[in-house]
PDB file of N, CA and C in Angstrom:
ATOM      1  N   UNK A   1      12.325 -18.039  -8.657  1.00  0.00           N
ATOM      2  CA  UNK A   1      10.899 -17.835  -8.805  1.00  0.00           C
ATOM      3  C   UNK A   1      10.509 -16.399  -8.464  1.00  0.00           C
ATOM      4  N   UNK A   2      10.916 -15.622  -7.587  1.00  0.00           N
ATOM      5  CA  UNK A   2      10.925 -14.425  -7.068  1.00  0.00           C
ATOM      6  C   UNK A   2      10.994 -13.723  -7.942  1.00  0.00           C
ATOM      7  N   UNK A   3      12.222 -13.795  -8.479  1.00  0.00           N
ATOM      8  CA  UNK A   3      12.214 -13.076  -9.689  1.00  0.00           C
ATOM      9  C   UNK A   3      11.800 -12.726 -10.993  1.00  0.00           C
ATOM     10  N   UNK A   4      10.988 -14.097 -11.277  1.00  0.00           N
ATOM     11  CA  UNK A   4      10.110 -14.240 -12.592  1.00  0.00           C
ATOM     12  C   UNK A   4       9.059 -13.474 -12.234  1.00  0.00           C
ATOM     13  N   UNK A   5       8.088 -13.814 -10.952  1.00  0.00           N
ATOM     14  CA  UNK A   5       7.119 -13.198 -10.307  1.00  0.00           C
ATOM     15  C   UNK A   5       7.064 -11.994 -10.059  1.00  0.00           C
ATOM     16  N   UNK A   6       7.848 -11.069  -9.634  1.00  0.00           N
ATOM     17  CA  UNK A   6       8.250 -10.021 -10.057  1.00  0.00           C
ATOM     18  C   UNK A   6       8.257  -8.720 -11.157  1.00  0.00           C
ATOM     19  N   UNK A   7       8.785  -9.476 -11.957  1.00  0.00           N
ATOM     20  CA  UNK A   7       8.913  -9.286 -13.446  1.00  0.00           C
ATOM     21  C   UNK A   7       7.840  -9.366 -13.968  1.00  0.00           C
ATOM     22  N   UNK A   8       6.666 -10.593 -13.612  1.00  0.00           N
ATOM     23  CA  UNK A   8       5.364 -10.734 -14.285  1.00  0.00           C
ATOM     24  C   UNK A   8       4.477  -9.260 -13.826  1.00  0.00           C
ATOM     25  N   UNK A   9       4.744  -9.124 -12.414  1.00  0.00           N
ATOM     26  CA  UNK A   9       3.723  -8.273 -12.148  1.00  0.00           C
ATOM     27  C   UNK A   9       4.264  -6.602 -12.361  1.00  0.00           C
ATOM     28  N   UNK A  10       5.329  -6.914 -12.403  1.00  0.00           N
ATOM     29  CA  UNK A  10       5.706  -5.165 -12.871  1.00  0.00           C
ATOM     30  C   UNK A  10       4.764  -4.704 -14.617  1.00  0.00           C
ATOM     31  N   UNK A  11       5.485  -6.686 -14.873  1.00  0.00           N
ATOM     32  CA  UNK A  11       4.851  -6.075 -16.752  1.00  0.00           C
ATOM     33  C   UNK A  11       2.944  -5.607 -16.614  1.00  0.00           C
ATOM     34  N   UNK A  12       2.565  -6.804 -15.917  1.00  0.00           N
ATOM     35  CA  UNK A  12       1.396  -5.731 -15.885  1.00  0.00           C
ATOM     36  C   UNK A  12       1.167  -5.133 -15.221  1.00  0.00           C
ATOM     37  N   UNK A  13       1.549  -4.727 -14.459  1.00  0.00           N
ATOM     38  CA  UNK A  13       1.116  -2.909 -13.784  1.00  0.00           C
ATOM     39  C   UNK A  13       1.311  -2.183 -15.149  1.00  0.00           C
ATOM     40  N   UNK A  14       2.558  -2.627 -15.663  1.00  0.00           N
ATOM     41  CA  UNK A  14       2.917  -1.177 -16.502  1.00  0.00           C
ATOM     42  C   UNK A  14       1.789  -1.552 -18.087  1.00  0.00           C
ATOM     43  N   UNK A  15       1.219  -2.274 -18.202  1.00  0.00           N
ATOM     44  CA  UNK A  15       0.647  -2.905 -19.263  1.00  0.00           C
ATOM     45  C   UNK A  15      -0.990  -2.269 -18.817  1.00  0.00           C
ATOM     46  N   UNK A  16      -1.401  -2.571 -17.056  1.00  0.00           N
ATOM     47  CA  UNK A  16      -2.797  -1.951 -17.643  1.00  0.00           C
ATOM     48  C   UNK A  16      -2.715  -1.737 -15.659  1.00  0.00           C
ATOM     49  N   UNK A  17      -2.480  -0.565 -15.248  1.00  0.00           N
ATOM     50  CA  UNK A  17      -2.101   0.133 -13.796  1.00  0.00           C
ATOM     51  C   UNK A  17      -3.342   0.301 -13.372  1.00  0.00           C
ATOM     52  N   UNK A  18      -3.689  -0.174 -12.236  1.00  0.00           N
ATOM     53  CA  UNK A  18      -4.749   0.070 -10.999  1.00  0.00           C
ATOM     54  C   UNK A  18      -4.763   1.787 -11.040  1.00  0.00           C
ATOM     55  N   UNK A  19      -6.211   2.065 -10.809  1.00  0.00           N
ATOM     56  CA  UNK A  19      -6.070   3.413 -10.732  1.00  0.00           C
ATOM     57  C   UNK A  19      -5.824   4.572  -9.462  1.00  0.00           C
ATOM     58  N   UNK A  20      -5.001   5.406 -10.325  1.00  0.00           N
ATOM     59  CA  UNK A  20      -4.495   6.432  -9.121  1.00  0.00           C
ATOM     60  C   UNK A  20      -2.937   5.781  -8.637  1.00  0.00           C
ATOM     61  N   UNK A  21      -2.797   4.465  -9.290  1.00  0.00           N
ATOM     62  CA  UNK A  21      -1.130   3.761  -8.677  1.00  0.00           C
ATOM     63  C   UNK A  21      -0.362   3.553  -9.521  1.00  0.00           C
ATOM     64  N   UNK A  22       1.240   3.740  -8.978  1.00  0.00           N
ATOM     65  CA  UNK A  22       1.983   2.978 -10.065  1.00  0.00           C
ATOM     66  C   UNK A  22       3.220   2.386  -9.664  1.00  0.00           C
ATOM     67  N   UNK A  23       4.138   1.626 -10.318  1.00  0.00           N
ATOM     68  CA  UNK A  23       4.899   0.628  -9.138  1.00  0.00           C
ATOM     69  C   UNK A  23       6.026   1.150  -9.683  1.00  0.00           C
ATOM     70  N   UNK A  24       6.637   2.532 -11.068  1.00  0.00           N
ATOM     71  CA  UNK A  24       7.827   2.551 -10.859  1.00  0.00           C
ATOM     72  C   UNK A  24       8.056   4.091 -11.196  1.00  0.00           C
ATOM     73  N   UNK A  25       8.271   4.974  -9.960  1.00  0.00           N
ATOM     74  CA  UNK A  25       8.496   4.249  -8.570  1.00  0.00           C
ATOM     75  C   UNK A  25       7.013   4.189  -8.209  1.00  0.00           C
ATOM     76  N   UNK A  26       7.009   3.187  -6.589  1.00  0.00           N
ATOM     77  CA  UNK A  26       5.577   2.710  -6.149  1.00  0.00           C
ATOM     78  C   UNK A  26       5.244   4.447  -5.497  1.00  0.00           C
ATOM     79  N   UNK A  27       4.078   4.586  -6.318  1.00  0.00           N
ATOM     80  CA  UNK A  27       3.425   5.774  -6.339  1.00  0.00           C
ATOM     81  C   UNK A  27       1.840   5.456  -5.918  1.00  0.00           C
ATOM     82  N   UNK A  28       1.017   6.373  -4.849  1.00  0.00           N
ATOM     83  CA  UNK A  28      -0.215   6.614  -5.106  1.00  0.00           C
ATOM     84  C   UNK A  28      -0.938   7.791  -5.211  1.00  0.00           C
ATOM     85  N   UNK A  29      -1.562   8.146  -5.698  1.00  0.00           N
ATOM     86  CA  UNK A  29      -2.218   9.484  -6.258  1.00  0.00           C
ATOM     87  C   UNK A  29      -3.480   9.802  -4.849  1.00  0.00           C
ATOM     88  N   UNK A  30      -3.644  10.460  -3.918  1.00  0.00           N
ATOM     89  CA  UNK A  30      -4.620  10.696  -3.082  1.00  0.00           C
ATOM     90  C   UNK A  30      -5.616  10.577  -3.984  1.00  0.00           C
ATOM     91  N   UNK A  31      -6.641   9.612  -3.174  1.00  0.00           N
ATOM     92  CA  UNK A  31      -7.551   9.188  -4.029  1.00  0.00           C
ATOM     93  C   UNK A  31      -8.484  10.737  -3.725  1.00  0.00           C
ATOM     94  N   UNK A  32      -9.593  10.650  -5.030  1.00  0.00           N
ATOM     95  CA  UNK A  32     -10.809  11.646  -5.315  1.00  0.00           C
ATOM     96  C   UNK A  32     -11.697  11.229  -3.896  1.00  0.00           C
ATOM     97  N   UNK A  33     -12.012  12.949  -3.219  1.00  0.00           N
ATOM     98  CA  UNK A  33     -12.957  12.280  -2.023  1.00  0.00           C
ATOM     99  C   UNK A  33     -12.597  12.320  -0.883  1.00  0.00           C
ATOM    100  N   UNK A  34     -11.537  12.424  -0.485  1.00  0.00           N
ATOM    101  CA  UNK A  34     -10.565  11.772   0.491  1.00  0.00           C
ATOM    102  C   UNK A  34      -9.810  12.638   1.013  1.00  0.00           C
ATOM    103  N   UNK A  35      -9.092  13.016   2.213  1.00  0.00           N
ATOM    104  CA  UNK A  35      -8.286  14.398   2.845  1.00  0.00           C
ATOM    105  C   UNK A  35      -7.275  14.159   2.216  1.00  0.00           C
ATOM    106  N   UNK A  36      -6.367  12.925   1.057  1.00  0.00           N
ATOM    107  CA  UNK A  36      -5.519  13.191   0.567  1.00  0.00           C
ATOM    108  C   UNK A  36      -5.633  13.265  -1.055  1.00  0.00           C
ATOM    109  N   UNK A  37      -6.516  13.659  -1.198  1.00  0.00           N
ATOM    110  CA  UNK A  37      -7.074  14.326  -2.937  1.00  0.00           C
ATOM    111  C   UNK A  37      -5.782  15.429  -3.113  1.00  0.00           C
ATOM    112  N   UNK A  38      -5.473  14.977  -4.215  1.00  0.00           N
ATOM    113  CA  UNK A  38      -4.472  15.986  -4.743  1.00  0.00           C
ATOM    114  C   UNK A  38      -2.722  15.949  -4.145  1.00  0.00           C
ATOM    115  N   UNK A  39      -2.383  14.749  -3.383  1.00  0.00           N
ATOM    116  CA  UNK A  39      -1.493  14.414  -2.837  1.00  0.00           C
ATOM    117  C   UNK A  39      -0.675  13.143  -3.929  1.00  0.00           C
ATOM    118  N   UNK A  40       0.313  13.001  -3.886  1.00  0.00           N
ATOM    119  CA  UNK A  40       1.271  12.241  -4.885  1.00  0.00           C
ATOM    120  C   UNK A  40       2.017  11.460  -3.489  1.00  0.00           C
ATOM    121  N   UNK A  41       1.753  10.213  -3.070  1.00  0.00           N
ATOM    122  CA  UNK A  41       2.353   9.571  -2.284  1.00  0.00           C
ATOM    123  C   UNK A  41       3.335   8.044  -2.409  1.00  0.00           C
ATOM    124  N   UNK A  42       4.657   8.733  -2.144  1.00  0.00           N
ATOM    125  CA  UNK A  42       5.062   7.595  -2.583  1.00  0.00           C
ATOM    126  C   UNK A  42       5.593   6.535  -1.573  1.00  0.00           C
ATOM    127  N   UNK A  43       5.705   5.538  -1.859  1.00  0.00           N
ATOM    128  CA  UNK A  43       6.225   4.237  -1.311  1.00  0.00           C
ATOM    129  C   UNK A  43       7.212   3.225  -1.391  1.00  0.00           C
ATOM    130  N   UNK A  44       8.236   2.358  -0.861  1.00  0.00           N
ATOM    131  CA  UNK A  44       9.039   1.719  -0.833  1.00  0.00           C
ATOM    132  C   UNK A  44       8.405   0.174  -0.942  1.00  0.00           C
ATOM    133  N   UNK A  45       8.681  -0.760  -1.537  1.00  0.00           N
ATOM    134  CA  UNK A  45       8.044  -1.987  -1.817  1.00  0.00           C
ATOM    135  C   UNK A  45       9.859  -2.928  -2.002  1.00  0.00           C
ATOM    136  N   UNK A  46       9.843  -3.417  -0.961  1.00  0.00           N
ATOM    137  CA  UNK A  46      11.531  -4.297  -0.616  1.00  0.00           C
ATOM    138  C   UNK A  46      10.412  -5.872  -0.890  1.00  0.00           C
ATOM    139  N   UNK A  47      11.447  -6.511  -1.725  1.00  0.00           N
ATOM    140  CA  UNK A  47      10.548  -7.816  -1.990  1.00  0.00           C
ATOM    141  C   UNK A  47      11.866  -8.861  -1.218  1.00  0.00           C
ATOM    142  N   UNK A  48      11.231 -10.059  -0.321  1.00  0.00           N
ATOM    143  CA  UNK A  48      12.293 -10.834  -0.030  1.00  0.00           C
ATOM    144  C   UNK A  48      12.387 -12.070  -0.883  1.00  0.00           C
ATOM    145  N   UNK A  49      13.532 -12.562  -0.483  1.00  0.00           N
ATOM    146  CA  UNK A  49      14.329 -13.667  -1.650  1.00  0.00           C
ATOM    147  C   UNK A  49      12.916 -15.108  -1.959  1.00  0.00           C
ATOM    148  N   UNK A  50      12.583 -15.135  -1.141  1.00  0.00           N
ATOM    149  CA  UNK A  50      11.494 -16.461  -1.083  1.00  0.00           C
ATOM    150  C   UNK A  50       9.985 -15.400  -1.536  1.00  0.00           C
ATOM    151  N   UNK A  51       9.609 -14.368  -2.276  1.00  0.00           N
ATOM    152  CA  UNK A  51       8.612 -13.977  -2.759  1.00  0.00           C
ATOM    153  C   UNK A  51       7.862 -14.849  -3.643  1.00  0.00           C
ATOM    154  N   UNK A  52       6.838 -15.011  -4.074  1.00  0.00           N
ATOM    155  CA  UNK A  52       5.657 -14.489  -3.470  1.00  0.00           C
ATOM    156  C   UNK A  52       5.284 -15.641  -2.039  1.00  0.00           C
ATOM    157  N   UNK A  53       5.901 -16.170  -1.763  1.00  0.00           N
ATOM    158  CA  UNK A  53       5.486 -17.098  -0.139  1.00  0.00           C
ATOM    159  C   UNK A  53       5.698 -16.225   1.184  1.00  0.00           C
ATOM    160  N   UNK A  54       6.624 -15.289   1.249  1.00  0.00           N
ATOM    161  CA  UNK A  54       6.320 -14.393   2.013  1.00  0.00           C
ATOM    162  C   UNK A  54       6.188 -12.247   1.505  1.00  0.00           C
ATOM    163  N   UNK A  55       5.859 -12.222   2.542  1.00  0.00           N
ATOM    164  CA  UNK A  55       5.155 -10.606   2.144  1.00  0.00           C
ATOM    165  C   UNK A  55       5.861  -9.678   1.607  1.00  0.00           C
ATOM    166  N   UNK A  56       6.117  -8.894   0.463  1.00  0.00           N
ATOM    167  CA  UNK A  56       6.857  -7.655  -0.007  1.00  0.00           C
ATOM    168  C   UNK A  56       6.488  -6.835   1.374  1.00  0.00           C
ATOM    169  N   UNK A  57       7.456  -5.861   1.984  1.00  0.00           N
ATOM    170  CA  UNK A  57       7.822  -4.789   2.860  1.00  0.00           C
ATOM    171  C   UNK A  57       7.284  -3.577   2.042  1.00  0.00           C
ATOM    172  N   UNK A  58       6.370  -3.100   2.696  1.00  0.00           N
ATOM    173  CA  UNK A  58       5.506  -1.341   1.646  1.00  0.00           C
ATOM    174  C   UNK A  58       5.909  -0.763   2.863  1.00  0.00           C
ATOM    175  N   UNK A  59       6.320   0.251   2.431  1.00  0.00           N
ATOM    176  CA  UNK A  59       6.285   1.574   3.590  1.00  0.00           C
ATOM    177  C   UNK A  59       6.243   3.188   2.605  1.00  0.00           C
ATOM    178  N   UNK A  60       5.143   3.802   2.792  1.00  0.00           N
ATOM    179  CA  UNK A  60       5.463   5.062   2.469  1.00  0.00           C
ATOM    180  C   UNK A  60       6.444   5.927   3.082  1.00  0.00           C
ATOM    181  N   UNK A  61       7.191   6.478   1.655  1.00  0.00           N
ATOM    182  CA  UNK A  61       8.412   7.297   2.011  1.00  0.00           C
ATOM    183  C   UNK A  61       7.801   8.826   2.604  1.00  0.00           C
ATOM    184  N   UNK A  62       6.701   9.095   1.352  1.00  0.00           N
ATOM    185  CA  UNK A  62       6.027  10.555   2.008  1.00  0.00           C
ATOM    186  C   UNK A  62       5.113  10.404   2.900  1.00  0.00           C
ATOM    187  N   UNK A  63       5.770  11.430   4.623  1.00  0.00           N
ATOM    188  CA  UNK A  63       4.838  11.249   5.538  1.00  0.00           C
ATOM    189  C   UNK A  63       3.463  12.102   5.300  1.00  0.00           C
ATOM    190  N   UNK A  64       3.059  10.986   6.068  1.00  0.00           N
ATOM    191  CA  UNK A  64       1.625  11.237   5.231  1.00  0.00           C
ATOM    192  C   UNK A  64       0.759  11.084   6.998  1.00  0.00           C
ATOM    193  N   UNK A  65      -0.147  11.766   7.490  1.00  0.00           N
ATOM    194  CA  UNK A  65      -0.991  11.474   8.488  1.00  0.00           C
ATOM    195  C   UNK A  65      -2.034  10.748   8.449  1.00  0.00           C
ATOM    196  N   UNK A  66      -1.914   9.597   9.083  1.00  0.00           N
ATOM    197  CA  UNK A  66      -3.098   8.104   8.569  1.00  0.00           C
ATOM    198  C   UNK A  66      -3.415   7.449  10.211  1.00  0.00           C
ATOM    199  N   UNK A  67      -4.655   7.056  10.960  1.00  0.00           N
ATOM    200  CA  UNK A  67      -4.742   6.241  11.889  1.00  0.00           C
ATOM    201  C   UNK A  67      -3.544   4.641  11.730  1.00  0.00           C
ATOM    202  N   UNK A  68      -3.632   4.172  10.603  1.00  0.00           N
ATOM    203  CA  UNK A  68      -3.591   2.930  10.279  1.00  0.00           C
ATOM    204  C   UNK A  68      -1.499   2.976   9.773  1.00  0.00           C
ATOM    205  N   UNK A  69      -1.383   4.197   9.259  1.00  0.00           N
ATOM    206  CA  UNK A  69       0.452   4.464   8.928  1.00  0.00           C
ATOM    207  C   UNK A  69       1.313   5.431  10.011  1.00  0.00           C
ATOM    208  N   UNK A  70       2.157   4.950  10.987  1.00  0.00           N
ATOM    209  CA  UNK A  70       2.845   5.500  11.838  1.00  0.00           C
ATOM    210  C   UNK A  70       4.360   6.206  10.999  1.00  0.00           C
ATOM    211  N   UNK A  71       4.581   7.198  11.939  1.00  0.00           N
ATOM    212  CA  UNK A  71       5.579   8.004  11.640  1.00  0.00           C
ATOM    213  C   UNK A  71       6.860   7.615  10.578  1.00  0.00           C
ATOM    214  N   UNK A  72       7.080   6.175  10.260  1.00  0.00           N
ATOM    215  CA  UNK A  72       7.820   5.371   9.935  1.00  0.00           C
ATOM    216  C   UNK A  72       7.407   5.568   8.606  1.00  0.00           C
ATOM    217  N   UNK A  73       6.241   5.128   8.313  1.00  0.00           N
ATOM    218  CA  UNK A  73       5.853   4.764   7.084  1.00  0.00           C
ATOM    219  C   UNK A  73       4.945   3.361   6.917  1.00  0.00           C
ATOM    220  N   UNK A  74       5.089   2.872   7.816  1.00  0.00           N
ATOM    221  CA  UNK A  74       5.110   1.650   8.028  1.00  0.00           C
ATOM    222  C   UNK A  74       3.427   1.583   8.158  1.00  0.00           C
ATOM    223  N   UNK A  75       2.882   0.514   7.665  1.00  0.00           N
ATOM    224  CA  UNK A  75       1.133   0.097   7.130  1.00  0.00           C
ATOM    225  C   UNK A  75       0.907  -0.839   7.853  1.00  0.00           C
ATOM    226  N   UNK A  76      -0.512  -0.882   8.556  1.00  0.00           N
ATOM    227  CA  UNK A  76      -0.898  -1.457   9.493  1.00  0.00           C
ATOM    228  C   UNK A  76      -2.370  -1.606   8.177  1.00  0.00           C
ATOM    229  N   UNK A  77      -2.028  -3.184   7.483  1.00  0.00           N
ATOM    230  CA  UNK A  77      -3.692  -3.356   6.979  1.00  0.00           C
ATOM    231  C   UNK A  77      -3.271  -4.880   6.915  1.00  0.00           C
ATOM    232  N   UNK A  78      -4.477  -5.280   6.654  1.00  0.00           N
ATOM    233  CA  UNK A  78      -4.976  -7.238   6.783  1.00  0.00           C
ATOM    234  C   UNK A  78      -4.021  -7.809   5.648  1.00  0.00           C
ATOM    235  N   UNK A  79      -4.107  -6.857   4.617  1.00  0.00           N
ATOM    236  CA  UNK A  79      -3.956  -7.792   3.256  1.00  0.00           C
ATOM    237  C   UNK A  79      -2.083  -7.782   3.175  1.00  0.00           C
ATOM    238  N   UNK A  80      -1.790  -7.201   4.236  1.00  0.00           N
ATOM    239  CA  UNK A  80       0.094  -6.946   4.644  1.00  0.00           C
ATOM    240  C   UNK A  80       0.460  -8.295   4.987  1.00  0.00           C
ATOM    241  N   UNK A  81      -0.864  -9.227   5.557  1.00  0.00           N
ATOM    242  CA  UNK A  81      -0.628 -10.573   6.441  1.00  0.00           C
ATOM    243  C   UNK A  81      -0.363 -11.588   4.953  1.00  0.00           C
ATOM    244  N   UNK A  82      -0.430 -11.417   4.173  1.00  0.00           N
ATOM    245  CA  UNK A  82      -0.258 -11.790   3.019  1.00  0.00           C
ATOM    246  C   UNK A  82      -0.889 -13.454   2.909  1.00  0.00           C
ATOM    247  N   UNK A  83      -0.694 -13.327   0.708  1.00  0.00           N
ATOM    248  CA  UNK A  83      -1.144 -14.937   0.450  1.00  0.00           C
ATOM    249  C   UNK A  83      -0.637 -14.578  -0.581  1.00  0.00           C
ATOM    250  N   UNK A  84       0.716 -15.811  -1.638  1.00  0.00           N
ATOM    251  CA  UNK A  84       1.050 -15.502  -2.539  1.00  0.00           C
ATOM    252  C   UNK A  84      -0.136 -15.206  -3.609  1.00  0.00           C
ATOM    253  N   UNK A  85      -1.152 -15.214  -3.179  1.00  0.00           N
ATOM    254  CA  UNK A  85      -2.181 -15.118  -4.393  1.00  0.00           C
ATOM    255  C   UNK A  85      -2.065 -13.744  -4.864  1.00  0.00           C
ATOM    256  N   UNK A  86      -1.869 -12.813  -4.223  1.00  0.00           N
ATOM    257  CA  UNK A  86      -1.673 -11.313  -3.681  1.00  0.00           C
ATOM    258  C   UNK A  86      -0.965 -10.871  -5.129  1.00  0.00           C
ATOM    259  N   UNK A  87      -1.153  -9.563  -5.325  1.00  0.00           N
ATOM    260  CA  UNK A  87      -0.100  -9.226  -6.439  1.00  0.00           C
ATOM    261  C   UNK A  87       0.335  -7.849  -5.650  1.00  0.00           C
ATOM    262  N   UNK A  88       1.400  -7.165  -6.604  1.00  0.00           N
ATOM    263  CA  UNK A  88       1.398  -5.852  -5.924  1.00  0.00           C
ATOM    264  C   UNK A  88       0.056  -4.728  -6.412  1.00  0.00           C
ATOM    265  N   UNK A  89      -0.360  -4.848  -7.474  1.00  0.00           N
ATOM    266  CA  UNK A  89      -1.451  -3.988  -7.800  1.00  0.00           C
ATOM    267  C   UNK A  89      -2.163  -4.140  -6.667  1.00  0.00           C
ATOM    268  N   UNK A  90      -2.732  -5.370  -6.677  1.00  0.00           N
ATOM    269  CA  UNK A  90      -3.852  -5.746  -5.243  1.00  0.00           C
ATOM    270  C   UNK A  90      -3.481  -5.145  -4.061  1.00  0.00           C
ATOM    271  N   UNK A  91      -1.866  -4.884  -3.650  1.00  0.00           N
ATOM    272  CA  UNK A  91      -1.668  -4.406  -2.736  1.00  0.00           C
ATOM    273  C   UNK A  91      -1.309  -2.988  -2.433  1.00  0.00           C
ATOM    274  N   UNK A  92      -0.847  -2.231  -4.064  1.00  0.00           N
ATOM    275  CA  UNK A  92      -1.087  -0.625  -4.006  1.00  0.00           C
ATOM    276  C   UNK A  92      -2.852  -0.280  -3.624  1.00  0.00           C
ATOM    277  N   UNK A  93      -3.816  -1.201  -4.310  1.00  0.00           N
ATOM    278  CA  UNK A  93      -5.197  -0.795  -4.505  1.00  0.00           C
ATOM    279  C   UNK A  93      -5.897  -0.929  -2.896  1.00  0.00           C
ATOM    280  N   UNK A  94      -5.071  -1.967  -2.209  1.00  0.00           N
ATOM    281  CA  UNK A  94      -5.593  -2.176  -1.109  1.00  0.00           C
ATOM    282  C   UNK A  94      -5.121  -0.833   0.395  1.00  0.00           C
ATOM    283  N   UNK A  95      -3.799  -0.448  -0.139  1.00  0.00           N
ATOM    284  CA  UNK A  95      -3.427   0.854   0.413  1.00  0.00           C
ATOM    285  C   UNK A  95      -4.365   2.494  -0.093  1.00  0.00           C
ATOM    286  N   UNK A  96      -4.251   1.976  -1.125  1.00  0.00           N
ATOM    287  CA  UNK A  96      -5.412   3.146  -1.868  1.00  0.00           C
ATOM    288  C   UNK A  96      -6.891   3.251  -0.991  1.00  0.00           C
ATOM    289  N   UNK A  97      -7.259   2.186  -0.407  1.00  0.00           N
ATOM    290  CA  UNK A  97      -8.506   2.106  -0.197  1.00  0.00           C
ATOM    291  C   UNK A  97      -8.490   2.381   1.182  1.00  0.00           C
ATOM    292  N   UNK A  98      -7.394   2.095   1.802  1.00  0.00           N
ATOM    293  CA  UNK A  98      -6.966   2.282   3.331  1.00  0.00           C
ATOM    294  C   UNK A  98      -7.491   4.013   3.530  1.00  0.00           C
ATOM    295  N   UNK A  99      -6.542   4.462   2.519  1.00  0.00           N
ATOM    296  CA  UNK A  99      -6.447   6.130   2.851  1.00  0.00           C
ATOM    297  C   UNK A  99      -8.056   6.546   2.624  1.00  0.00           C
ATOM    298  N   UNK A 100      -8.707   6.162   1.662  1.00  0.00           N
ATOM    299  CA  UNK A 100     -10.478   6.063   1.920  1.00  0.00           C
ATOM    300  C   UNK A 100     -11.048   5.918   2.968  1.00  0.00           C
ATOM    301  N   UNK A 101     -10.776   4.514   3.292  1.00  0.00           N
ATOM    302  CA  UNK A 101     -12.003   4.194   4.710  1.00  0.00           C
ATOM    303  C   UNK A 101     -10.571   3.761   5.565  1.00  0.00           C
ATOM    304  N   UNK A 102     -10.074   4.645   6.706  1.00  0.00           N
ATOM    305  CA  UNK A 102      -9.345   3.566   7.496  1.00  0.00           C
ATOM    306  C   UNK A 102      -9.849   3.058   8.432  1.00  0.00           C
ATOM    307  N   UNK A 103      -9.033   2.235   9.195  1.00  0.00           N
ATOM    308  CA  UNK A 103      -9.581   1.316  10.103  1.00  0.00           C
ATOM    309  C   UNK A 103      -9.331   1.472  11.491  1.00  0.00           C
ATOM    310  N   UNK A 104     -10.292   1.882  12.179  1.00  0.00           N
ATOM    311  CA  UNK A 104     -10.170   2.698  13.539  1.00  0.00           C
ATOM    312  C   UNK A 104      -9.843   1.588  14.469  1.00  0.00           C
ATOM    313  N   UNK A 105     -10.407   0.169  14.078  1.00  0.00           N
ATOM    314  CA  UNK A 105     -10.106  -0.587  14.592  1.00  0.00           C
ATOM    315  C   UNK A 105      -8.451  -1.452  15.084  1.00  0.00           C
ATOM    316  N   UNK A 106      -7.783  -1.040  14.564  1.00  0.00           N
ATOM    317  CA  UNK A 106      -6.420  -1.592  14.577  1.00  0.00           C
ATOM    318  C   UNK A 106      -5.253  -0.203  13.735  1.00  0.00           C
ATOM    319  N   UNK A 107      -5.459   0.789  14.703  1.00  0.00           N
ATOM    320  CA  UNK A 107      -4.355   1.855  14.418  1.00  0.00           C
ATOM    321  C   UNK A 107      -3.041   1.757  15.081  1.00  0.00           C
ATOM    322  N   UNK A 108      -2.132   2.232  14.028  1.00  0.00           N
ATOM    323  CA  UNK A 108      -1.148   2.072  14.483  1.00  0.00           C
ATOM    324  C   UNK A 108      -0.296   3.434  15.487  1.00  0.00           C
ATOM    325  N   UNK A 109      -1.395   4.743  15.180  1.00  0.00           N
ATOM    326  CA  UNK A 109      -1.282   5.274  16.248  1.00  0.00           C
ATOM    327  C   UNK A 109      -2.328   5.956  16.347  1.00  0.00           C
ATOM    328  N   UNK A 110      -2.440   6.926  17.376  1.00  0.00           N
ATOM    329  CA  UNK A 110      -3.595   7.587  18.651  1.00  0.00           C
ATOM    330  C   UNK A 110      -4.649   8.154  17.625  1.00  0.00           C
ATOM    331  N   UNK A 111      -4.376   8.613  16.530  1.00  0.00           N
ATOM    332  CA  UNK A 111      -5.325   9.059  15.115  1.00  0.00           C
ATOM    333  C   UNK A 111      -6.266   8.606  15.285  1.00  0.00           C
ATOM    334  N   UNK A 112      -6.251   6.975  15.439  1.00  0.00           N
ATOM    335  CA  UNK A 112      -7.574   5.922  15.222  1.00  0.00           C
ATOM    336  C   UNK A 112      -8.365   6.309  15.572  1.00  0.00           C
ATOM    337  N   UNK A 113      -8.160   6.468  17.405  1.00  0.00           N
ATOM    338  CA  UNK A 113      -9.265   6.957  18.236  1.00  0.00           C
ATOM    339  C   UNK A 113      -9.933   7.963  17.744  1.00  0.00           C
ATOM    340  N   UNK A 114     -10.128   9.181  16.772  1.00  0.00           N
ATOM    341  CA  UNK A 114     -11.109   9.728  16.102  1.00  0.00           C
ATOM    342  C   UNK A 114     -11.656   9.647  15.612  1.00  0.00           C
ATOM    343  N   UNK A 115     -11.350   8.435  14.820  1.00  0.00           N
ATOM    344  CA  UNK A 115     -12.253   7.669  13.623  1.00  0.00           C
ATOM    345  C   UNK A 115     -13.329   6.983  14.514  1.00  0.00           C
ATOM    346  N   UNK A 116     -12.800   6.415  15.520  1.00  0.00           N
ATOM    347  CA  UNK A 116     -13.912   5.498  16.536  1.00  0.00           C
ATOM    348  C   UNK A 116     -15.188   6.201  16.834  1.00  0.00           C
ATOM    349  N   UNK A 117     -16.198   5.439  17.464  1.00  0.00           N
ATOM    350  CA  UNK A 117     -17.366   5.814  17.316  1.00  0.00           C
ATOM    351  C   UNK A 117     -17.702   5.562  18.924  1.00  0.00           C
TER     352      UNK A 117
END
């Protein structure tokens, strides 16, 4: 099943791609607006054997300075807690939106605290 699922969602990414993303390789474009405008960021997306019931692994490869992404690469957002309903578009678009508004509330390092109020 993993693998059909997979396959479905690569075809459409590549059939009609969330904007500013793309899954081969998992790429995001610094969104317009944003301290990473004009940045090409890419990402690692490891899918496990029982997908879509548990979560594909995202980690950006290019370090990138984020409250919410630690030195690793590694993404600290809600929609990571996953629901097979999830696709990967939903989940490049939902990283896309991270680097927009992050979340001061649950950083994964000391960054946050600037965003806080």
């Amino acid at each position: 099943m993993a693998l059909k699922r997979i396959q479905k969602e690569l075809s459409d990414l590549q059939r009609d791609p969330p904007a500013q993303c793309s899954a081969g390789p998992a790429t995001i474009m610094g969104p317009n607006d944003s301290p990473y405008q004009g940045g090409v960021f890419f990402l690692t997306i490891h899918f496990p054997m029982d997908y879509p019931f548990k979560p594909p692994k995202v980690a950006f490869t290019t370090k990138i300075y984020h409250p919410n992404i630690n030195s690793n690469g590694s993404i600290c957002l809600d929609i990571l807690q996953w629901s097979p309903a999830l696709t990967v578009p939903k989940v490049l678009l939902s990283i896309c939106s991270l680097l927009c508004d992050p979340n001061p509330n649950d950083p994964l390092v000391d960054l946050g605290l600037c965003f806080s109020v």
